[in-house]
N, C-alpha and C. Protein backbone atom coordinates (compact mmCIF):
# COMPACT_ATOMS: atom_id res chain seq x y z
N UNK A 1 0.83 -1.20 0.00
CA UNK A 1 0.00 0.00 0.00
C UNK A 1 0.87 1.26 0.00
N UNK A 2 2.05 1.36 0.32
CA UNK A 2 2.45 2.37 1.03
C UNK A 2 3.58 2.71 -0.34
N UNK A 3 3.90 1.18 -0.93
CA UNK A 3 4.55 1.55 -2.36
C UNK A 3 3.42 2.47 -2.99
N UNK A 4 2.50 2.00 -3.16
CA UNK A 4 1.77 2.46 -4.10
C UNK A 4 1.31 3.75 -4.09
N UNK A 5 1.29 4.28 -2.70
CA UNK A 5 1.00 5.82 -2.50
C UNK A 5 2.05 6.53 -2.81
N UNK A 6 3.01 6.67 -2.71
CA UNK A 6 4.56 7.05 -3.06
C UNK A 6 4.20 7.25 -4.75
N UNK A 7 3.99 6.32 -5.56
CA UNK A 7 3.85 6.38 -6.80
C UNK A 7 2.19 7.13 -7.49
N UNK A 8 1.63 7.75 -7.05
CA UNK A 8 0.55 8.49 -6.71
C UNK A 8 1.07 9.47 -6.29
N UNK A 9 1.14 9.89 -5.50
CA UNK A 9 1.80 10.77 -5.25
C UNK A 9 3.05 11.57 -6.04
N UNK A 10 4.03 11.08 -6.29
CA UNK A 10 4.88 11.55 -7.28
C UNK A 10 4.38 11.76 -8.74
N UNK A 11 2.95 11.03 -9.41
CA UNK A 11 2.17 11.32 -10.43
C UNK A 11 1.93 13.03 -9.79
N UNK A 12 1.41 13.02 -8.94
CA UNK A 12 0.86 14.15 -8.48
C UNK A 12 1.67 15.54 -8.73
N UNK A 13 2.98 15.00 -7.98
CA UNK A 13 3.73 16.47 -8.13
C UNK A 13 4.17 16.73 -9.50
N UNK A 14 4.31 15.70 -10.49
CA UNK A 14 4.51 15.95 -11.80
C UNK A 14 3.22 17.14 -12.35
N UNK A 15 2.24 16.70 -12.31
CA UNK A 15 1.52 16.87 -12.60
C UNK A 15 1.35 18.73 -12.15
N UNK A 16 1.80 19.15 -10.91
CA UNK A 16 1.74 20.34 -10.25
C UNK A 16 2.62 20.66 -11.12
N UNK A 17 3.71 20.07 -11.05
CA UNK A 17 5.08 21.00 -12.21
C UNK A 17 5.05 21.14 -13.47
N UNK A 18 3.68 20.68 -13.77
CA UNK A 18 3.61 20.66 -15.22
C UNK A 18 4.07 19.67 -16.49
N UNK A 19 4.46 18.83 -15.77
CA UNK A 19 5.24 17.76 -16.99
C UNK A 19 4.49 17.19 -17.61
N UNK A 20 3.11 16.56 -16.95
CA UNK A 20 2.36 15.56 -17.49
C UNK A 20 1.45 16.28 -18.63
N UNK A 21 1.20 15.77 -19.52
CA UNK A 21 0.56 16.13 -20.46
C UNK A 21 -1.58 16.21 -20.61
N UNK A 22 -1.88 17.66 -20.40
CA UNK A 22 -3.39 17.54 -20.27
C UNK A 22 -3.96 16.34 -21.26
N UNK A 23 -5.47 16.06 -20.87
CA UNK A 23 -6.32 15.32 -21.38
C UNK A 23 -6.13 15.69 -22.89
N UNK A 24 -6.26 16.58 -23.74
CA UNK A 24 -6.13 17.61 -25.01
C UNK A 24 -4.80 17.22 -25.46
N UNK A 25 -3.67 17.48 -25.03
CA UNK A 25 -2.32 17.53 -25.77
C UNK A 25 -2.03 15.87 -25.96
N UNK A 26 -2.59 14.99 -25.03
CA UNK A 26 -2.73 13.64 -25.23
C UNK A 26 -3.52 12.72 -26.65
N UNK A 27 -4.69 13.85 -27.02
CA UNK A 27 -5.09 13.45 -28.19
C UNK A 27 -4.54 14.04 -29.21
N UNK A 28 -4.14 15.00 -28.72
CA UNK A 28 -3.25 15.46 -30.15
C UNK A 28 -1.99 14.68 -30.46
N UNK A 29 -1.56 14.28 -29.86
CA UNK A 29 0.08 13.65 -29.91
C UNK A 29 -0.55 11.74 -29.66
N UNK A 30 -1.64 11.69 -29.28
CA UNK A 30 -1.68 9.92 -29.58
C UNK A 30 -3.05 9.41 -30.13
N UNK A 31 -3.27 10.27 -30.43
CA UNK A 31 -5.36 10.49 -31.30
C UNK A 31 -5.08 9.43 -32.24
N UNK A 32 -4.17 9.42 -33.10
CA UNK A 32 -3.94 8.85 -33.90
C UNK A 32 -3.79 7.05 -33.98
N UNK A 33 -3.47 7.16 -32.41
CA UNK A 33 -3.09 5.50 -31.85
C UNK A 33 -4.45 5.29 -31.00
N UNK A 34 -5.48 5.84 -31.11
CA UNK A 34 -6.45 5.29 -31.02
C UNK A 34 -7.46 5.91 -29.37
N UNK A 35 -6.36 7.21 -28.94
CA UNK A 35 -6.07 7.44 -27.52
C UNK A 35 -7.38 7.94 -27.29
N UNK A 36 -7.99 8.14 -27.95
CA UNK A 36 -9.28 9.22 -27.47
C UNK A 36 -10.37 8.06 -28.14
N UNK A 37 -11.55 8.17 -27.74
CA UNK A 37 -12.87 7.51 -28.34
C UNK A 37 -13.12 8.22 -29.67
């Protein structure tokens, strides 16, 4: 459990810093592979 919050968590702060890529820039860059409905 406690792995797994660690890794949640560090999604998280990515996510504050900006790295992770919005819902939108995800279909643009993998729309093509089928990423979006």
């Amino acid at each position: 459990m406690q792995h797994d919050r660690e890794i949640i968590e560090a999604a998280f702060k990515d996510v504050e810093e900006g790295k992770l890529l919005t819902e939108e820039e995800m279909e643009q860059k993998f729309g093509k592979y089928g990423w979006h409905d």
